[in-house]
PDB file of N, CA and C in Angstrom:
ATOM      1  N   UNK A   1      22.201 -14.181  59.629  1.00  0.00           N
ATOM      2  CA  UNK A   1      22.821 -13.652  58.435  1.00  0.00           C
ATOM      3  C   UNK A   1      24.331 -13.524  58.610  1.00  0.00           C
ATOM      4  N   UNK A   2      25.227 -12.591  59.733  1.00  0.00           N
ATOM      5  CA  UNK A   2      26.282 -12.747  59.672  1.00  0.00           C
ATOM      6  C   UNK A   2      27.087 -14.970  60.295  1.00  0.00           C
ATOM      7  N   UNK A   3      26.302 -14.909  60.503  1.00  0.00           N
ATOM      8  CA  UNK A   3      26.931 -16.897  60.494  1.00  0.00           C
ATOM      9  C   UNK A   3      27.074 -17.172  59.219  1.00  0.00           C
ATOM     10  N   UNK A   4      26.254 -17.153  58.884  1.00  0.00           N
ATOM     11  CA  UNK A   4      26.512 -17.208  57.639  1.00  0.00           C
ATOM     12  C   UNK A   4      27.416 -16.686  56.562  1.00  0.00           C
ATOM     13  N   UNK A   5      27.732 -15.517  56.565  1.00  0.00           N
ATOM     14  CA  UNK A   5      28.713 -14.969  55.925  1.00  0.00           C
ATOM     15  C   UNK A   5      29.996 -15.393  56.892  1.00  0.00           C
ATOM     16  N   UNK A   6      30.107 -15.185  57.505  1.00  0.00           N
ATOM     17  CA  UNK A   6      31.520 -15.750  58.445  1.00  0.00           C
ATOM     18  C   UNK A   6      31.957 -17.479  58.232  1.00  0.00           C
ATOM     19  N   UNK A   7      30.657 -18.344  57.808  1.00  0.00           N
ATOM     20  CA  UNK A   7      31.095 -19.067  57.997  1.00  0.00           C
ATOM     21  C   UNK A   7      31.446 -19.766  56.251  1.00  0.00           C
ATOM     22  N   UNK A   8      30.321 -18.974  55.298  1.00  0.00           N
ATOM     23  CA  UNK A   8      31.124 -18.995  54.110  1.00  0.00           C
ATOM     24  C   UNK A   8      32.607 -18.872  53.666  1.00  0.00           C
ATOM     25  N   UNK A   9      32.986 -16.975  54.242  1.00  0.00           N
ATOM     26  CA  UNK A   9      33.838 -16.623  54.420  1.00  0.00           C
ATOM     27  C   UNK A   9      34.977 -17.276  54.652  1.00  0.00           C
ATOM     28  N   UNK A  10      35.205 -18.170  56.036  1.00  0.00           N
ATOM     29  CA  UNK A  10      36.093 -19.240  56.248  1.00  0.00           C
ATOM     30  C   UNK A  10      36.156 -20.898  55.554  1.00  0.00           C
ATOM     31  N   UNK A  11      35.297 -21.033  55.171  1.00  0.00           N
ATOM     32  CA  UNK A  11      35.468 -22.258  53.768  1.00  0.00           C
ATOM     33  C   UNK A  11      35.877 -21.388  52.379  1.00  0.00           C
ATOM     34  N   UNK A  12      35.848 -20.282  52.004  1.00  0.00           N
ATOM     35  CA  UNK A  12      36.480 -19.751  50.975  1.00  0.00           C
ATOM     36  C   UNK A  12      38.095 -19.545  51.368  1.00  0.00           C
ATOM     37  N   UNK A  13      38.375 -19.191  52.580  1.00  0.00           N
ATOM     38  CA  UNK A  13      39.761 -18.787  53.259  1.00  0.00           C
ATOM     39  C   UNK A  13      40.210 -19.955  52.980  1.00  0.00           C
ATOM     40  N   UNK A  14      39.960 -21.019  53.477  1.00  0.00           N
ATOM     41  CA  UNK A  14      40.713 -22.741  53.470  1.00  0.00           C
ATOM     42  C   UNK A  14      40.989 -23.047  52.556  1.00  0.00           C
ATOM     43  N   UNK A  15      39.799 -22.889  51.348  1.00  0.00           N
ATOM     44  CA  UNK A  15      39.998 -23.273  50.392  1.00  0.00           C
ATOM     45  C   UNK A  15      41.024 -22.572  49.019  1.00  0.00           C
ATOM     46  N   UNK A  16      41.339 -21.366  49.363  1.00  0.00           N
ATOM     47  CA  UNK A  16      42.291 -20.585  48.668  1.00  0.00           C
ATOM     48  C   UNK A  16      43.369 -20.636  49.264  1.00  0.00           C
ATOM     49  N   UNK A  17      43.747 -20.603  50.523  1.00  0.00           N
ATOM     50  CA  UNK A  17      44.617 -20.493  51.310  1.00  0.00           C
ATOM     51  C   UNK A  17      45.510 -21.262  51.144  1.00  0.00           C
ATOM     52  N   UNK A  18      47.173 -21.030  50.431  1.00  0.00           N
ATOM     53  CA  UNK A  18      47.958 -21.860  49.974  1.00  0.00           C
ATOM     54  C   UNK A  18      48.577 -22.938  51.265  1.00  0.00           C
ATOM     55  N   UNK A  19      48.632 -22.462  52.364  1.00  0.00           N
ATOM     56  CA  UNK A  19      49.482 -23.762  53.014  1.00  0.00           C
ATOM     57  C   UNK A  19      48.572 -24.481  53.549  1.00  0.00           C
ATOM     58  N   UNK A  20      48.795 -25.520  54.254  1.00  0.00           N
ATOM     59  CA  UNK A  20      47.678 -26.563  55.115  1.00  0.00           C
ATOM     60  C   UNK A  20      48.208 -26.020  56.828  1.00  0.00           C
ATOM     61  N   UNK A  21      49.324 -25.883  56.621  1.00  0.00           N
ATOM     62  CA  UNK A  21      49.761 -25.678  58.054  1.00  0.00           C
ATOM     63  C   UNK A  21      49.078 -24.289  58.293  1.00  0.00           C
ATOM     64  N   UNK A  22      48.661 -24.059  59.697  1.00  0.00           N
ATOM     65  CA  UNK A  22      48.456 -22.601  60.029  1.00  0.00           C
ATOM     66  C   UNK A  22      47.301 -21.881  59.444  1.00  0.00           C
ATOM     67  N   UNK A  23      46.100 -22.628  58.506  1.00  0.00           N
ATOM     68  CA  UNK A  23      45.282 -22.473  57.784  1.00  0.00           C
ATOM     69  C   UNK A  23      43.671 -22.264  59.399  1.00  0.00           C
ATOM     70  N   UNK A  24      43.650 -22.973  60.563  1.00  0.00           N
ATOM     71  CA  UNK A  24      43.121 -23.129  61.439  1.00  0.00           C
ATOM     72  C   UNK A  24      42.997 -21.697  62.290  1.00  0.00           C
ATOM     73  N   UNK A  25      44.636 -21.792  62.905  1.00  0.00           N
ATOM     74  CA  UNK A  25      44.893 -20.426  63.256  1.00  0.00           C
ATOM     75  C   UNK A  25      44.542 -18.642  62.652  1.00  0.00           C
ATOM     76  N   UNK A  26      45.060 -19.165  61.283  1.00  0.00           N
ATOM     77  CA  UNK A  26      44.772 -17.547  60.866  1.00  0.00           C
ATOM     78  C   UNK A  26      43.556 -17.627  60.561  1.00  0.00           C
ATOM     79  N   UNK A  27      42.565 -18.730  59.816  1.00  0.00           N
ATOM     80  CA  UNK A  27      41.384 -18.600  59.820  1.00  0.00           C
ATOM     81  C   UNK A  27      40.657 -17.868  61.013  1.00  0.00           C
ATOM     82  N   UNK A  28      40.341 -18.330  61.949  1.00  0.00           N
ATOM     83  CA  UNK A  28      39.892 -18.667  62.989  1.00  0.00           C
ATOM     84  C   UNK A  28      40.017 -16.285  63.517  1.00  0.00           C
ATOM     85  N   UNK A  29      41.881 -16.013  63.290  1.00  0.00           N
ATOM     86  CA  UNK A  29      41.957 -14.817  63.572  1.00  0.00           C
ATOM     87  C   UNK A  29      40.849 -14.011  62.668  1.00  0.00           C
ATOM     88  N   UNK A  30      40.907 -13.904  61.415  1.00  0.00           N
ATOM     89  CA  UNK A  30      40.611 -13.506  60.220  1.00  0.00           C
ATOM     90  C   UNK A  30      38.777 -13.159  61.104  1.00  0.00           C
ATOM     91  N   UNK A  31      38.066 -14.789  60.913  1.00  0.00           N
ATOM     92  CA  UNK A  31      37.045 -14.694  61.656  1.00  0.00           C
ATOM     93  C   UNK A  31      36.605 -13.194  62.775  1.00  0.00           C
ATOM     94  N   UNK A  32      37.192 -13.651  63.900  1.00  0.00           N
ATOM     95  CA  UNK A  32      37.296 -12.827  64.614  1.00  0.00           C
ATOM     96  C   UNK A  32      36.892 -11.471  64.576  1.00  0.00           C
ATOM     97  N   UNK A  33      38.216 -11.077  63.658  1.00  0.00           N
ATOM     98  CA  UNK A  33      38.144  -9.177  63.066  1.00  0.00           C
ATOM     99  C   UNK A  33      36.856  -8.973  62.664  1.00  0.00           C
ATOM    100  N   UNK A  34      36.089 -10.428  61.482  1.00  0.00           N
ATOM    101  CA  UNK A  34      35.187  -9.859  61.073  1.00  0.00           C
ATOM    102  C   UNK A  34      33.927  -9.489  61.751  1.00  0.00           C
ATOM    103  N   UNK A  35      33.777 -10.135  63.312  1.00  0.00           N
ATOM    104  CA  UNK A  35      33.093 -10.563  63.708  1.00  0.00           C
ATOM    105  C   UNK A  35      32.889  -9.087  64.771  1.00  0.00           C
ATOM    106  N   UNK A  36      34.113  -8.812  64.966  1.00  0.00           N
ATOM    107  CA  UNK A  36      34.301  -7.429  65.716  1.00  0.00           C
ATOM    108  C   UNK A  36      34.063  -6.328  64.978  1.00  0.00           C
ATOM    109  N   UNK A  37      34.503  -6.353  63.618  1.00  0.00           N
ATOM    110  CA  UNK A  37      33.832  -5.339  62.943  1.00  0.00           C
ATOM    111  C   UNK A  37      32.515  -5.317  62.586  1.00  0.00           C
ATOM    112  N   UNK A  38      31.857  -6.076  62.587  1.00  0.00           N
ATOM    113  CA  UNK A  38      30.175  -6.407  62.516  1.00  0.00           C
ATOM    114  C   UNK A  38      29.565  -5.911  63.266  1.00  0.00           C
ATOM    115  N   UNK A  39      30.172  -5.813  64.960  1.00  0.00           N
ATOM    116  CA  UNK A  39      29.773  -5.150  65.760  1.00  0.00           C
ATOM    117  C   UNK A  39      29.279  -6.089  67.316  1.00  0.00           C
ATOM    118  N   UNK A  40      30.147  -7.351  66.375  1.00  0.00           N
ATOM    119  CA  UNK A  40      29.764  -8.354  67.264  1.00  0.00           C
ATOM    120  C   UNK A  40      30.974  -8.909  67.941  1.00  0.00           C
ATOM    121  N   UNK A  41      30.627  -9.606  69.490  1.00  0.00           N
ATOM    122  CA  UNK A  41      32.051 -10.446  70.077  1.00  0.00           C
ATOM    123  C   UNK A  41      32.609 -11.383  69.392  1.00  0.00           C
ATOM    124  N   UNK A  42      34.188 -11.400  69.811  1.00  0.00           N
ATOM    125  CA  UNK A  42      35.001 -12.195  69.455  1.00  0.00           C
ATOM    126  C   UNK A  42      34.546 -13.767  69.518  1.00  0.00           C
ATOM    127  N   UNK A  43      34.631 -14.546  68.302  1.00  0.00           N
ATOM    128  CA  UNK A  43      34.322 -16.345  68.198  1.00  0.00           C
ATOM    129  C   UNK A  43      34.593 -16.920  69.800  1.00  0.00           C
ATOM    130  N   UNK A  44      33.216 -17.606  70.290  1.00  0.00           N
ATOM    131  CA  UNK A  44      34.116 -18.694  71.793  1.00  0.00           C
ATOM    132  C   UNK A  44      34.281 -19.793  70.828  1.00  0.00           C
ATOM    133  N   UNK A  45      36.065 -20.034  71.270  1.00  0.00           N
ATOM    134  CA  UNK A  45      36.181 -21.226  70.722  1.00  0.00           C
ATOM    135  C   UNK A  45      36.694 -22.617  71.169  1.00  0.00           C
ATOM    136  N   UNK A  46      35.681 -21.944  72.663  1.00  0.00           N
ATOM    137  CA  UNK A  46      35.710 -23.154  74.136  1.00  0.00           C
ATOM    138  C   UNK A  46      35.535 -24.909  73.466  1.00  0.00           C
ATOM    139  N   UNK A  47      34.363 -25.034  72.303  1.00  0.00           N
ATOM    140  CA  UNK A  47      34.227 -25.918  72.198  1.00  0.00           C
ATOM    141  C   UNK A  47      34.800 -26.636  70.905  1.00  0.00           C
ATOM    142  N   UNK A  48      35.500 -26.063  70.314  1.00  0.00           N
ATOM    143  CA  UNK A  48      36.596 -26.447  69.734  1.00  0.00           C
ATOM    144  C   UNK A  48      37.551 -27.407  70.292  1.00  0.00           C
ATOM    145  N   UNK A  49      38.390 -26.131  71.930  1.00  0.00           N
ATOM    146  CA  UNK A  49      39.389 -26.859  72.406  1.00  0.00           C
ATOM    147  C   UNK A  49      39.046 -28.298  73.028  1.00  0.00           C
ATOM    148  N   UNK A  50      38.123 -28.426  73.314  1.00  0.00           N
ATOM    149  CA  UNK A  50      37.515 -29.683  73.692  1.00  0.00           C
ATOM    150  C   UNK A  50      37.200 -30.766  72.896  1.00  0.00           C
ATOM    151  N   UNK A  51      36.757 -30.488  71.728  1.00  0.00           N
ATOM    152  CA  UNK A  51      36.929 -31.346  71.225  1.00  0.00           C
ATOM    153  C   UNK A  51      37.705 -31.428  69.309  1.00  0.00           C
ATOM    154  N   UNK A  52      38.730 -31.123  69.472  1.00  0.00           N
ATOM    155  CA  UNK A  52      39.493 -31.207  68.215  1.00  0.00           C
ATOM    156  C   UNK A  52      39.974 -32.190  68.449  1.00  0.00           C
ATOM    157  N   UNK A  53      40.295 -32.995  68.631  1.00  0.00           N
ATOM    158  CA  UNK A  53      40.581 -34.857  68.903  1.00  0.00           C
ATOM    159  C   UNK A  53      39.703 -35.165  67.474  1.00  0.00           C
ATOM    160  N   UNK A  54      38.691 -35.096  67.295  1.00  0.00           N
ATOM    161  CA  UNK A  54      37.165 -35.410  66.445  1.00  0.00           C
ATOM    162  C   UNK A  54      37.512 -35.076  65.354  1.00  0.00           C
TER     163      UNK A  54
END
């Protein structure tokens, strides 16, 4: 249930979110908070850095 809302959450962020630049980053923070306030750990976003080439 919260994947889900988090991950809605961040396709609504992108998609309102006026610049393109920096849209990754603050997403990604935004995430986070919510994820800590849920009661849950911070996003690993080990497999990201690995593969954002893709």
């Amino acid at each position: 249930m919260m994947t889900t809302l988090l991950s809605e959450t961040h396709v609504e962020f992108i998609l309102i979110h006026p610049f393109r630049e920096d849209n990754g980053r603050v997403s990604r923070l935004l995430l986070d908070v919510m994820a800590v306030k849920a009661g849950a750990q911070p996003l690993d976003y080990s497999l990201w850095n690995e593969h954002k080439d893709y």
